[in-house]
C-alpha atoms as a PDB file:
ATOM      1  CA  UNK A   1      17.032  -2.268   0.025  1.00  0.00           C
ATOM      2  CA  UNK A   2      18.695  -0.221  -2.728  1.00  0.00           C
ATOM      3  CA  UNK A   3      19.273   3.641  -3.190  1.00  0.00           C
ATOM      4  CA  UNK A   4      16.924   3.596  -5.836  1.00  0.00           C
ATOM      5  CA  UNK A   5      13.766   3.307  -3.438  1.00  0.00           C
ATOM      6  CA  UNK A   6      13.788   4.947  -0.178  1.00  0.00           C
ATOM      7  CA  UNK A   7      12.031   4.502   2.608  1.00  0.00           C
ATOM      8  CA  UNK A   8      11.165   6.608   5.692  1.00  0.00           C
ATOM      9  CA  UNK A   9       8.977   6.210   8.408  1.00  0.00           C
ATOM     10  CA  UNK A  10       7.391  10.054   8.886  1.00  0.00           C
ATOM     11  CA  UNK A  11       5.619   9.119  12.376  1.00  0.00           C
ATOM     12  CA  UNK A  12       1.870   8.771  13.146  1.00  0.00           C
ATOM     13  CA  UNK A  13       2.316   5.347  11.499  1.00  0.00           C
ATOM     14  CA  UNK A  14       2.663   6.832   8.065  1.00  0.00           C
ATOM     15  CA  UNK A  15       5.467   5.825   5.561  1.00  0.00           C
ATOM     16  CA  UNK A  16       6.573   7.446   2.694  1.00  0.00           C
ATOM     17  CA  UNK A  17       8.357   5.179  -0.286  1.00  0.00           C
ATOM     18  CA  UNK A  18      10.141   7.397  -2.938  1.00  0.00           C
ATOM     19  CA  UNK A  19      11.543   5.372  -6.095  1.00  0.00           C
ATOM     20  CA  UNK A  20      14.418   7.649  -6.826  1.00  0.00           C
ATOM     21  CA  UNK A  21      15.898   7.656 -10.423  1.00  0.00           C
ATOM     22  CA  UNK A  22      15.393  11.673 -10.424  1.00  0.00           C
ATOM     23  CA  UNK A  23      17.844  11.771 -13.572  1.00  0.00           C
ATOM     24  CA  UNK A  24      15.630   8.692 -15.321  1.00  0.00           C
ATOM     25  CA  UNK A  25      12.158  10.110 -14.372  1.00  0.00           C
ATOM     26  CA  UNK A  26      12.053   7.040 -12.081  1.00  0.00           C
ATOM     27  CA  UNK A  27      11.917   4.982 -14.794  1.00  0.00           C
ATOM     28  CA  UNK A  28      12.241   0.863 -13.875  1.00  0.00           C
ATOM     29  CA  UNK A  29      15.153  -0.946 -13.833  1.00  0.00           C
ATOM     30  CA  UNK A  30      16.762  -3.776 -11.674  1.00  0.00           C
ATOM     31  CA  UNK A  31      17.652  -2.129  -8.443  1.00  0.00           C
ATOM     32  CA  UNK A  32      13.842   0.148  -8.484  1.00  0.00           C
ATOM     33  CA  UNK A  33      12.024  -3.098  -9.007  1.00  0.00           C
ATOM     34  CA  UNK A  34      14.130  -4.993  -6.334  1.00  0.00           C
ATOM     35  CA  UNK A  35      13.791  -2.390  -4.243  1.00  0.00           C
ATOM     36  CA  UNK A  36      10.327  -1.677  -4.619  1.00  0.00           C
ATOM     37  CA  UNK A  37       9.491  -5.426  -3.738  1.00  0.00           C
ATOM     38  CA  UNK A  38      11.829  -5.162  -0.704  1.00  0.00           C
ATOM     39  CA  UNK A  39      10.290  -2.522   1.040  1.00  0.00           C
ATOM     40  CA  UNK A  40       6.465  -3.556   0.128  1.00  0.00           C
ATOM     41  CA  UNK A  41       7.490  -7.050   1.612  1.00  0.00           C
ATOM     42  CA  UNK A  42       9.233  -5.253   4.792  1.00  0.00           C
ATOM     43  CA  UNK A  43       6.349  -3.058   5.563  1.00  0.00           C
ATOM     44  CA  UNK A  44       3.453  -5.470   4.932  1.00  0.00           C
ATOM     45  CA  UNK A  45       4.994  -6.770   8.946  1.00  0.00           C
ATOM     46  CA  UNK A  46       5.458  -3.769  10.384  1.00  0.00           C
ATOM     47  CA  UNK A  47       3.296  -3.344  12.862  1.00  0.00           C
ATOM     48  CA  UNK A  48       3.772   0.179  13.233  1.00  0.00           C
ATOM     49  CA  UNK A  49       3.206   1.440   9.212  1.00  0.00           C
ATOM     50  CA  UNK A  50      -0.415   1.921   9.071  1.00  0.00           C
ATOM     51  CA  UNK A  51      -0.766   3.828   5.543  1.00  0.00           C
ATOM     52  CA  UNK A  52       2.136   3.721   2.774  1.00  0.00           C
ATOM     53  CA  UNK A  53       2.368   7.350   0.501  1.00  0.00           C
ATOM     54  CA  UNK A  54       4.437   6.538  -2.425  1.00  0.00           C
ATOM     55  CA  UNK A  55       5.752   9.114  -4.890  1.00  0.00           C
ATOM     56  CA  UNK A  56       8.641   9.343  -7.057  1.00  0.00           C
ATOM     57  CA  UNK A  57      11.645  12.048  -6.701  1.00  0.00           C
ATOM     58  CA  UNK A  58      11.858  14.814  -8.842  1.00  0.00           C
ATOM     59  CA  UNK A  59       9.996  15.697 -11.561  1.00  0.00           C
ATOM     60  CA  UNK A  60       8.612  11.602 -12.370  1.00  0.00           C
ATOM     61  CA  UNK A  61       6.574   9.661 -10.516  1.00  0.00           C
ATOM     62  CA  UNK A  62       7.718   6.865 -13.030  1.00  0.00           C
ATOM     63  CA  UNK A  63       8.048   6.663 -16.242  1.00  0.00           C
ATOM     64  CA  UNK A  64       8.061   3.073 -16.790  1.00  0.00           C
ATOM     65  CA  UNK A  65      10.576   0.348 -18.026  1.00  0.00           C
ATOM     66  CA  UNK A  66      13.879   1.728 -18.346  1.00  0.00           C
ATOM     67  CA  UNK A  67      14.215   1.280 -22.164  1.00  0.00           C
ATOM     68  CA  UNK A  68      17.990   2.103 -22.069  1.00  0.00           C
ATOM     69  CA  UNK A  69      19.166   0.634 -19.306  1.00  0.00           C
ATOM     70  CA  UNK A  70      16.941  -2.612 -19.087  1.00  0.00           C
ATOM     71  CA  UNK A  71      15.903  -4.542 -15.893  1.00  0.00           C
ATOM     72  CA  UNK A  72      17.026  -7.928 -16.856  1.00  0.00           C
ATOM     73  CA  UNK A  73      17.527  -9.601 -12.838  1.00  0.00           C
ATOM     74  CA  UNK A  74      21.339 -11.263 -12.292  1.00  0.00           C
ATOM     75  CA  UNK A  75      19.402 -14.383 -12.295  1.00  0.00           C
ATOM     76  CA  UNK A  76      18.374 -13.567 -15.561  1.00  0.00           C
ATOM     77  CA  UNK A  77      22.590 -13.611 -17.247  1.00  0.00           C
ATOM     78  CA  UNK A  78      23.251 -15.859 -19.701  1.00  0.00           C
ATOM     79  CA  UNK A  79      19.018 -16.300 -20.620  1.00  0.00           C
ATOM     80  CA  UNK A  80      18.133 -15.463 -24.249  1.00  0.00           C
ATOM     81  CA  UNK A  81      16.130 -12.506 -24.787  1.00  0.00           C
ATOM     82  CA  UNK A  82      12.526 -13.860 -24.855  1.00  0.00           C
ATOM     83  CA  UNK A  83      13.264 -15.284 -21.429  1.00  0.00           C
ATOM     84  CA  UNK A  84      15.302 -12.450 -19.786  1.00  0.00           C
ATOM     85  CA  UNK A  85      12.249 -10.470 -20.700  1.00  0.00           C
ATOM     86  CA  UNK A  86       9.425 -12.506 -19.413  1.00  0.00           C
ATOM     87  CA  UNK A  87      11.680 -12.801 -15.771  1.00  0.00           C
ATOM     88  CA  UNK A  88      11.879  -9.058 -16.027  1.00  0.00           C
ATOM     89  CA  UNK A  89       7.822  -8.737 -16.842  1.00  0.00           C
ATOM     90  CA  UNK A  90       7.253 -11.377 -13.871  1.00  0.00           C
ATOM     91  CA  UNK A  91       9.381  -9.138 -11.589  1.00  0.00           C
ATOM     92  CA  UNK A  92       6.938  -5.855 -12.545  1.00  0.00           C
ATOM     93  CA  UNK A  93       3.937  -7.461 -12.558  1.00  0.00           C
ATOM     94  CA  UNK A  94       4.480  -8.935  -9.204  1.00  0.00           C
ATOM     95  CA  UNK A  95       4.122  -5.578  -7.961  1.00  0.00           C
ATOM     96  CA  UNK A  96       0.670  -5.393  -8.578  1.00  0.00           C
ATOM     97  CA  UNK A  97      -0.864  -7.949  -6.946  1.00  0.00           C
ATOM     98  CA  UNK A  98       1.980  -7.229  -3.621  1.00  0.00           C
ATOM     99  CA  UNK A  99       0.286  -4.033  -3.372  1.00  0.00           C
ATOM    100  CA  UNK A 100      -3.391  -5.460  -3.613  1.00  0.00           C
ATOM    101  CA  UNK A 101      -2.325  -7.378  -0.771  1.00  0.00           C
ATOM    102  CA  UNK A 102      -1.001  -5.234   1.480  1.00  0.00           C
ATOM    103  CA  UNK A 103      -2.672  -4.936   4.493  1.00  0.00           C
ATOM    104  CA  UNK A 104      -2.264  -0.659   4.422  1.00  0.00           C
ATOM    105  CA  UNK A 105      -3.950   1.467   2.167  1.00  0.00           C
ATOM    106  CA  UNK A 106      -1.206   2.902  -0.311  1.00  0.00           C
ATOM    107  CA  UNK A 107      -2.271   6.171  -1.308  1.00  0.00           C
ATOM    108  CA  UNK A 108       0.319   7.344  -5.062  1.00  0.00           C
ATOM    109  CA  UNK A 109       1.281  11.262  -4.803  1.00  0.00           C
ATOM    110  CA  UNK A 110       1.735  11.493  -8.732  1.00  0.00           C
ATOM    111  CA  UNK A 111       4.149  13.870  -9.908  1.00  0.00           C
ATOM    112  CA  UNK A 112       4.809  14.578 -13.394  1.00  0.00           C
ATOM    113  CA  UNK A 113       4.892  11.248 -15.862  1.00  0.00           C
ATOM    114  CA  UNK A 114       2.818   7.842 -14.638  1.00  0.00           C
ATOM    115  CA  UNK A 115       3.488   5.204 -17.968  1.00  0.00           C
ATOM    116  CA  UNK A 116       3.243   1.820 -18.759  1.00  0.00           C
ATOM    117  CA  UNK A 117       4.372   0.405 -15.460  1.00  0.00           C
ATOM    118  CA  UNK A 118       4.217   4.017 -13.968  1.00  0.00           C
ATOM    119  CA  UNK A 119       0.815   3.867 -14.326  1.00  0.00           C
ATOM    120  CA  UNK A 120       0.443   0.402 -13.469  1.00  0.00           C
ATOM    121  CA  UNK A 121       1.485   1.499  -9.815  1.00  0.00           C
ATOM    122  CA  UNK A 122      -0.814   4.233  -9.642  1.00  0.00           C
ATOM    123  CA  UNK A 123      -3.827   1.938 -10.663  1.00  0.00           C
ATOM    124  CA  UNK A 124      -2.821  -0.703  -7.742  1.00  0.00           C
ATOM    125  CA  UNK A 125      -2.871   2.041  -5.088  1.00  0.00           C
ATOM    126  CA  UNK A 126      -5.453   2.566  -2.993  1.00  0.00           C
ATOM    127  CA  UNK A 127      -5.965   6.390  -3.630  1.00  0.00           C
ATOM    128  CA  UNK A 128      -4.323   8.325  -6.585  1.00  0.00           C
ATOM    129  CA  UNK A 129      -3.670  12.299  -5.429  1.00  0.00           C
ATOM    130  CA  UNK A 130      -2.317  14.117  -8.307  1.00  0.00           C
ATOM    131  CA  UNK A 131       0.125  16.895  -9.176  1.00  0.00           C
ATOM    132  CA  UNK A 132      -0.858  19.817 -11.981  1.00  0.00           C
ATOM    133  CA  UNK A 133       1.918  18.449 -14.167  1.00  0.00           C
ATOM    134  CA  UNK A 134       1.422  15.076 -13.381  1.00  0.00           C
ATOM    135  CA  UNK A 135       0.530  12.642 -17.229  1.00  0.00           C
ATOM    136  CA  UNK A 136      -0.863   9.496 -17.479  1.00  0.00           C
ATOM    137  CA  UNK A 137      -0.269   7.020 -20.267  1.00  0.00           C
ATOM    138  CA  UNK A 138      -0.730   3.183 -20.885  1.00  0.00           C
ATOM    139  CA  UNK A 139       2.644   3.425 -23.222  1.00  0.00           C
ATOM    140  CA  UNK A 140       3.259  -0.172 -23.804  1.00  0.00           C
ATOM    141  CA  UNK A 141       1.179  -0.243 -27.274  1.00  0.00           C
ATOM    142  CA  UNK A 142       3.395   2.553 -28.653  1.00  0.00           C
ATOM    143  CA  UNK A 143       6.381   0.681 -28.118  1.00  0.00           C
ATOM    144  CA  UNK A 144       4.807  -2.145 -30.074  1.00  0.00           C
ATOM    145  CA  UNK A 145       3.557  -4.459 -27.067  1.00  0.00           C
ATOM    146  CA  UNK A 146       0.434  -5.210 -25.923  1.00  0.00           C
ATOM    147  CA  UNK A 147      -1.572  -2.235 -23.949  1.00  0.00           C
ATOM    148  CA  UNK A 148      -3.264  -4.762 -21.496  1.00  0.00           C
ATOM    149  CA  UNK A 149       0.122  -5.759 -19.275  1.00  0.00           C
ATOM    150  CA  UNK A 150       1.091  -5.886 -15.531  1.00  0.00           C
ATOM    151  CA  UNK A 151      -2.919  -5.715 -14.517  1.00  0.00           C
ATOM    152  CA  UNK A 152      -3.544  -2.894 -16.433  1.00  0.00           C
ATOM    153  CA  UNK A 153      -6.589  -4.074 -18.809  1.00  0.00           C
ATOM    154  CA  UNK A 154      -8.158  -4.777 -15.388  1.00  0.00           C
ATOM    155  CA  UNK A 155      -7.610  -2.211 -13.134  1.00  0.00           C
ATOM    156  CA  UNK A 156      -8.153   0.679 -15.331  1.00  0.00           C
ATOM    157  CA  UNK A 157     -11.738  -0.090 -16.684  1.00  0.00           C
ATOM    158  CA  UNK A 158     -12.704  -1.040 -13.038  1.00  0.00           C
ATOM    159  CA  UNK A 159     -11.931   2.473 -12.071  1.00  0.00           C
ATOM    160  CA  UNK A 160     -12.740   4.626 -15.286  1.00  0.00           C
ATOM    161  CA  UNK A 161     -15.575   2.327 -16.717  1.00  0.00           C
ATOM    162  CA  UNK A 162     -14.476  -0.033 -20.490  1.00  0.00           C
ATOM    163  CA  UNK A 163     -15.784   2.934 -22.904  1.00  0.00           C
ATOM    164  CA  UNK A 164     -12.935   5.226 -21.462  1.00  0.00           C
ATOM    165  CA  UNK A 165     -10.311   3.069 -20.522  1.00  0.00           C
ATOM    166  CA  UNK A 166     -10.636   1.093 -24.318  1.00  0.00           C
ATOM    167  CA  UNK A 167      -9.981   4.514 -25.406  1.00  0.00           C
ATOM    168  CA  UNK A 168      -6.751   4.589 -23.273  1.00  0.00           C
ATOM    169  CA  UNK A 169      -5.562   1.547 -24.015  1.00  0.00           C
ATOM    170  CA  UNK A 170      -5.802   1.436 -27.818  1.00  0.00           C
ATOM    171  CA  UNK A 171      -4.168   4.984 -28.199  1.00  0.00           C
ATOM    172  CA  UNK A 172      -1.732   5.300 -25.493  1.00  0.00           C
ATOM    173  CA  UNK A 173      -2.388   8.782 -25.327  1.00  0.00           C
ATOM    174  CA  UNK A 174      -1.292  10.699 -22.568  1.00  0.00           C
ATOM    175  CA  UNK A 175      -4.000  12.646 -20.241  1.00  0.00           C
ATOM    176  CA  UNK A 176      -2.983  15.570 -18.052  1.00  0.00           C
ATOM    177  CA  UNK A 177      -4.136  15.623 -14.733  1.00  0.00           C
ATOM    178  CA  UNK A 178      -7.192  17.554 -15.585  1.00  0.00           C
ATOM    179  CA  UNK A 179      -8.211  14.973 -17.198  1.00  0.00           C
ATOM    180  CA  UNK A 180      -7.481  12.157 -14.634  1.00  0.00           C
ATOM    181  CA  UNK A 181      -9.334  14.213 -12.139  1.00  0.00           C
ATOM    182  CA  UNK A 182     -12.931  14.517 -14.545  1.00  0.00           C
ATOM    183  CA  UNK A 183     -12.636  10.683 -15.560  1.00  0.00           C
ATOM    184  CA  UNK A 184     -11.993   9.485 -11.925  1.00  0.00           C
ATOM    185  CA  UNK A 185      -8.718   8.290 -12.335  1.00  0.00           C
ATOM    186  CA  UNK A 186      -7.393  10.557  -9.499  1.00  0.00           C
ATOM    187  CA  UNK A 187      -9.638  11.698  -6.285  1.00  0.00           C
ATOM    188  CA  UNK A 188      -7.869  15.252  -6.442  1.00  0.00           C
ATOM    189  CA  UNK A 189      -5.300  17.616  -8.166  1.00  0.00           C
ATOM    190  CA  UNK A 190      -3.510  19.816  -6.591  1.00  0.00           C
ATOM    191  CA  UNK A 191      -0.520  22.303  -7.191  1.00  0.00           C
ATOM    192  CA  UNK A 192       2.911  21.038  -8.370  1.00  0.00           C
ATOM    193  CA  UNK A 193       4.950  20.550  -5.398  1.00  0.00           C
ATOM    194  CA  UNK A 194       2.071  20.245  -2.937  1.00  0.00           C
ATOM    195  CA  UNK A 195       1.390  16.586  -3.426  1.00  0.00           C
ATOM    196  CA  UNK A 196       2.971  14.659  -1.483  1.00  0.00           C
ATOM    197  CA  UNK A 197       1.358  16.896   1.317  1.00  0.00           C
ATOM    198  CA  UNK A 198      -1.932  16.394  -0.078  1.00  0.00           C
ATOM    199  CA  UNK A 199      -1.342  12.758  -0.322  1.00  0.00           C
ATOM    200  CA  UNK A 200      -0.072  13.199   3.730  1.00  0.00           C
ATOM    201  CA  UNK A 201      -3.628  14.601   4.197  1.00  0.00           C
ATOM    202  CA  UNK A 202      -5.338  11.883   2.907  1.00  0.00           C
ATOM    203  CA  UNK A 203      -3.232   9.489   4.817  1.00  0.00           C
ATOM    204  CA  UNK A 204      -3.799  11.405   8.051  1.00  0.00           C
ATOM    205  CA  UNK A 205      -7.854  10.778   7.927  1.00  0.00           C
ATOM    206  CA  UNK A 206      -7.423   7.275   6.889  1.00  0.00           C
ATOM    207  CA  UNK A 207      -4.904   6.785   9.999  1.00  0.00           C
ATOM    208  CA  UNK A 208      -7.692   8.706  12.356  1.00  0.00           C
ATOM    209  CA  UNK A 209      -9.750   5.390  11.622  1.00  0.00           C
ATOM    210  CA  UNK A 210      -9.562   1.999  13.531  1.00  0.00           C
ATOM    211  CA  UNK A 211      -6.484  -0.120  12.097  1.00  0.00           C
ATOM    212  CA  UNK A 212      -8.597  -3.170  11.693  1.00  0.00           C
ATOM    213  CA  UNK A 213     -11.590  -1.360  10.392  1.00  0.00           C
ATOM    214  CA  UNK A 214      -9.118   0.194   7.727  1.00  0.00           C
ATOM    215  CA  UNK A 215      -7.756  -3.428   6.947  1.00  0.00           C
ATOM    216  CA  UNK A 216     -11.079  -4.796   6.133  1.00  0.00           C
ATOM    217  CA  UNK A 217     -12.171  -2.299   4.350  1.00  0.00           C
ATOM    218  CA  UNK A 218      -9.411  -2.481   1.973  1.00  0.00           C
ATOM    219  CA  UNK A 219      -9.599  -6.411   1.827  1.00  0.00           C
ATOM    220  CA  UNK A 220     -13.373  -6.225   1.099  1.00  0.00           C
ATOM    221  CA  UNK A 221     -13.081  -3.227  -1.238  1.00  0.00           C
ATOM    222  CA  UNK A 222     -11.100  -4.805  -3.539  1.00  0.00           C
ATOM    223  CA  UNK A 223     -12.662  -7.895  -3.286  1.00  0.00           C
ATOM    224  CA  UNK A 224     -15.805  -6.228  -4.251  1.00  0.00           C
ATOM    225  CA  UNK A 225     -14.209  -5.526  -7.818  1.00  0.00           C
ATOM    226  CA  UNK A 226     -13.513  -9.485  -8.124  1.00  0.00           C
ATOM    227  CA  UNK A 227     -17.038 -10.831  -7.487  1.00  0.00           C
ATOM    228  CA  UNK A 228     -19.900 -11.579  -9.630  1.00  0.00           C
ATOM    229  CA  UNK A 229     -23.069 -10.952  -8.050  1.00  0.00           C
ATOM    230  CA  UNK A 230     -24.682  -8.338  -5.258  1.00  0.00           C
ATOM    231  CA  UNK A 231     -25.746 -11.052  -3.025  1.00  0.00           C
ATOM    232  CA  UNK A 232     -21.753 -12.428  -2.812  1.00  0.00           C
ATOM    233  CA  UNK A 233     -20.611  -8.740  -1.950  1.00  0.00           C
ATOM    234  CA  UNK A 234     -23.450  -8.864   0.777  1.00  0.00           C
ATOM    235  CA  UNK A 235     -21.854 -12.265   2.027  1.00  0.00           C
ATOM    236  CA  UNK A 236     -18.441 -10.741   2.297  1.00  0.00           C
ATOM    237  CA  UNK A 237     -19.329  -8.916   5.485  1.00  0.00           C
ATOM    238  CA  UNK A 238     -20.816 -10.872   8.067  1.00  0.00           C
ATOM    239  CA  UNK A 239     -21.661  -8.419  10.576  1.00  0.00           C
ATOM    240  CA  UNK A 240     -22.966  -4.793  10.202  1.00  0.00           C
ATOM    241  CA  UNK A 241     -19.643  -3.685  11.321  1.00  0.00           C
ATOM    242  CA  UNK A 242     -17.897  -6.157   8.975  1.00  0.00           C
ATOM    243  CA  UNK A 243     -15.814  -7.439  12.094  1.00  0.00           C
ATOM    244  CA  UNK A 244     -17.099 -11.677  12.111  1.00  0.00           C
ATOM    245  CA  UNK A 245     -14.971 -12.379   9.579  1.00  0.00           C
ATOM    246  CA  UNK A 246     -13.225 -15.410  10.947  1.00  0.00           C
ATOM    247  CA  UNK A 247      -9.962 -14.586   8.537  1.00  0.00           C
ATOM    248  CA  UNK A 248      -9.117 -11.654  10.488  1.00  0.00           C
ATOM    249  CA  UNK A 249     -10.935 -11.674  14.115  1.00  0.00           C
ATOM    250  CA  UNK A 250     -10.142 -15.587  15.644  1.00  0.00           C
ATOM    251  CA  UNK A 251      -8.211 -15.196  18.819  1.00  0.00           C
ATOM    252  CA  UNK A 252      -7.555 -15.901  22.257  1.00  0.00           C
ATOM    253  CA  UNK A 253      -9.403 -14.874  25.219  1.00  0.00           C
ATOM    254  CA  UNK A 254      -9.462 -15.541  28.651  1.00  0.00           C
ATOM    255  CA  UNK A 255     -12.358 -16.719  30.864  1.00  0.00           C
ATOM    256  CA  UNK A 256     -12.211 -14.440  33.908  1.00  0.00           C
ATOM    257  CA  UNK A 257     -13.957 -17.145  35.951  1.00  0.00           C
ATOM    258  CA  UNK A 258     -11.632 -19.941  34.966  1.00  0.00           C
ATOM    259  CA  UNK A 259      -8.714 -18.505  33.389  1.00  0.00           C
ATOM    260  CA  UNK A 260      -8.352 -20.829  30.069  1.00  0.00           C
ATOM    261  CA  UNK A 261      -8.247 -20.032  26.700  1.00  0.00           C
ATOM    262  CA  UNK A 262     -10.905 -20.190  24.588  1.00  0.00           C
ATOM    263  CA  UNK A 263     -10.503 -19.495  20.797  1.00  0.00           C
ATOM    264  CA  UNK A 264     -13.189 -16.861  19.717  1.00  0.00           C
ATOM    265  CA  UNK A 265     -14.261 -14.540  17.123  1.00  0.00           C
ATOM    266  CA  UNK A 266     -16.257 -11.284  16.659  1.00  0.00           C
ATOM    267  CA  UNK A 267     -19.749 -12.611  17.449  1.00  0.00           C
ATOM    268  CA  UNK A 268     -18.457 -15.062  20.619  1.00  0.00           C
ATOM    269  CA  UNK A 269     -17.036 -11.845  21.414  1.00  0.00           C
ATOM    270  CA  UNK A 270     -20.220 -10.388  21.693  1.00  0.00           C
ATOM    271  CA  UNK A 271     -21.639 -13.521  23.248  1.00  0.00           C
ATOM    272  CA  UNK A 272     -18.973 -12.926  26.048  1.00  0.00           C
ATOM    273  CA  UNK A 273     -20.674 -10.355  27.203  1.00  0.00           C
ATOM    274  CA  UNK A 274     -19.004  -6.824  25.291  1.00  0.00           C
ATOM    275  CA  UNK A 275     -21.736  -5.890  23.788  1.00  0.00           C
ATOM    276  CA  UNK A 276     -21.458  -2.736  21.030  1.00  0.00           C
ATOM    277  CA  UNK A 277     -23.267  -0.721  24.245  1.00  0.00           C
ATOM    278  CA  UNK A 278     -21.186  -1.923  26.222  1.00  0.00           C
ATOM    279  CA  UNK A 279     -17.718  -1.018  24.684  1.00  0.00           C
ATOM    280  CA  UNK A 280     -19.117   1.058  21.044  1.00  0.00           C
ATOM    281  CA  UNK A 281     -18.327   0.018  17.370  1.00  0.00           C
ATOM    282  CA  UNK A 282     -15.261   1.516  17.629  1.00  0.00           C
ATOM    283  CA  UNK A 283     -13.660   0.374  20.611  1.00  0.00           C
ATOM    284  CA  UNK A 284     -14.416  -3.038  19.639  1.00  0.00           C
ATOM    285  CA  UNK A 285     -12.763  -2.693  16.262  1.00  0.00           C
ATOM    286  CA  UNK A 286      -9.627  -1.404  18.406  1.00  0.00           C
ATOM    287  CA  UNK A 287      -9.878  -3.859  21.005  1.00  0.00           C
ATOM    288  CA  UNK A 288      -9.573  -6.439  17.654  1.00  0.00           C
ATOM    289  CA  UNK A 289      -7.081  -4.911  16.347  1.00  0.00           C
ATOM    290  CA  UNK A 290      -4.674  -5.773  19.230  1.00  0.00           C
ATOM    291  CA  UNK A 291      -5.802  -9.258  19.294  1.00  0.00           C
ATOM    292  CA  UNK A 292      -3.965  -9.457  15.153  1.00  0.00           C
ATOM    293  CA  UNK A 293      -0.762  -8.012  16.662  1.00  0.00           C
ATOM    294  CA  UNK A 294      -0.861  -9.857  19.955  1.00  0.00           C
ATOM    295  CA  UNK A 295      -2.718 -12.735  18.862  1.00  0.00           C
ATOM    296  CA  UNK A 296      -2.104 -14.820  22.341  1.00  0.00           C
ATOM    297  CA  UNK A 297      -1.905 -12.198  24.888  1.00  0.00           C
ATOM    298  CA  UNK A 298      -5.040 -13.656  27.033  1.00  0.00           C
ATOM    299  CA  UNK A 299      -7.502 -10.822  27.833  1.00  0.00           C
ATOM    300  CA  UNK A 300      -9.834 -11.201  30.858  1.00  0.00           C
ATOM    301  CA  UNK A 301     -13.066 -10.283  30.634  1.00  0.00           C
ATOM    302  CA  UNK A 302     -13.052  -7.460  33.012  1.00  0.00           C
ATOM    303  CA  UNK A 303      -9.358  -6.643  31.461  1.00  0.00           C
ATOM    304  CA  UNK A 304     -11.631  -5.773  28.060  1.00  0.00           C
ATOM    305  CA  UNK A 305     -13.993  -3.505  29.987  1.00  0.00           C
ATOM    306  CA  UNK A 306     -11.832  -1.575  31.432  1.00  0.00           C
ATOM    307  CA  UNK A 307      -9.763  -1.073  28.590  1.00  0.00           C
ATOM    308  CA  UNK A 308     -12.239  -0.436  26.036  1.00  0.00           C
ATOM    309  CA  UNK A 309     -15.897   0.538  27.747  1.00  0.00           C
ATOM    310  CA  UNK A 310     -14.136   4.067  28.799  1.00  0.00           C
END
């Protein structure tokens, strides 16, 4: 981990990641993109980070490649320039699909300027809360390079519809926040220096749900932008509370007659005998949970009941 990205775990299983370039506007080089990668890669284990909140420090949530400085990798020394620059664009654009991956929501507190790869991180997050002052710009065409880089020509018509995001992309003119907010691109605004606590708000309800229910419903919601057809989102979810699929819910439980371990999933675990009436929705979706992070700790029937049926 580098100085350039900071990490701290603020309790309640909510952790804050802060590039910090203040003096740059946050903008990208070496260290912010290998530090960036570092801690996504460090908290997609923990077991204990449940929702990410990531912001930049001062008055830039980022503000894109560092055009002075570069943020050619040592690996890249001694490359010519057409290659130094596609090891650089492989390191950003790796972001992108990290953070589609993660297994907690990551919810961007924009503050002032979000371009070109700026923006890029505040399209793969999970929730965008913005700042008053916060900007928004797809930059990369005014600087004479394509506008549809780092996953940007996908994400942002998938979340402001083609007409709109065309627009964007084309131009490269910056919106203010207002403007975020009335196209979708943001869920709120809020007053300059208040974000990150509105973005703390939104992570608070999201952490009030189940951890598993949370980490299917970001898997499947983003899946959902992927598919083709109604019927293949339907077939995504193969329960009514989403929790048979095998991916996530195979694990080990123990017969309280004979004491082996059977490998089971969400409807054997109904078959077992917790029933929703039994235990509720919710419990069950808890009582899964457990079984990701402790995947061989054997569980009695009776154990589950009076765990989870209180």
């Amino acid at each position: 981990m580098t100085d350039a990205v900071l990490v701290e775990a603020l309790g309640s299983g909510i952790t804050q990641v802060t590039m910090n370039r203040p003096e740059r506007l946050n903008a990208m080089n070496y260290d912010l993109i290998a530090g960036l990668h570092d801690a996504l890669d460090s908290l997609a284990v923990d077991p204990e980070c449940r929702v990410i909140v990531l912001t930049g420090a001062g008055r830039g949530f980022c503000a894109g490649l560092d055009l002075t400085e570069g943020a050619s990798p040592p690996a890249a020394r001694g490359l010519g320039r057409a290659q130094a620059g596609m090891t650089v664009q492989k390191m950003i654009a790796g972001l992108v699909p990290k953070m589609r991956a993660m297994p907690q929501p990551i919810v961007a507190a924009v503050n002032g300027a979000a371009s070109g790869g700026g923006l890029a991180l505040a399209l793969a997050s999970d929730v965008r809360v913005a700042a008053a002052n916060a900007r928004f710009n797809v930059a990369f065409v005014r600087i004479g390079l394509s506008g549809c880089d780092i996953g940007v020509s996908w994400l942002l018509p998938r979340l402001i519809g083609a007409s709109r995001a065309f627009e964007l992309l084309l131009t490269g003119r910056l919106i203010d926040a207002a403007e975020a907010d009335r196209i979708g691109l943001v869920s709120r605004v809020v007053s300059d220096g208040d974000v990150v606590d509105a973005a703390l708000e939104t992570a608070e309800l999201i952490v009030g749900n189940s951890p598993f229910g949370v980490r299917m419903t970001k898997e499947v919601m983003w899946s959902q932008l992927e598919i083709g057809s109604l019927q293949a989102g339907i077939d995504l979810v193969k329960d009514d509370h989403g929790l048979a699929d095998q991916r996530y819910a195979p694990f080990e439980v123990s017969s309280a007659d004979t004491g082996m371990l059977v490998r089971s999933d969400a409807t054997e675990l109904l078959s077992f005998g917790l029933s929703r009436s039994s235990i509720g929705g919710r419990r069950m979706t808890n009582c899964m949970s457990d079984r990701i992070s402790n995947p061989l700790k054997p569980f009695s029937r009776a154990n589950w009941a009076q765990r989870y049926s209180q």
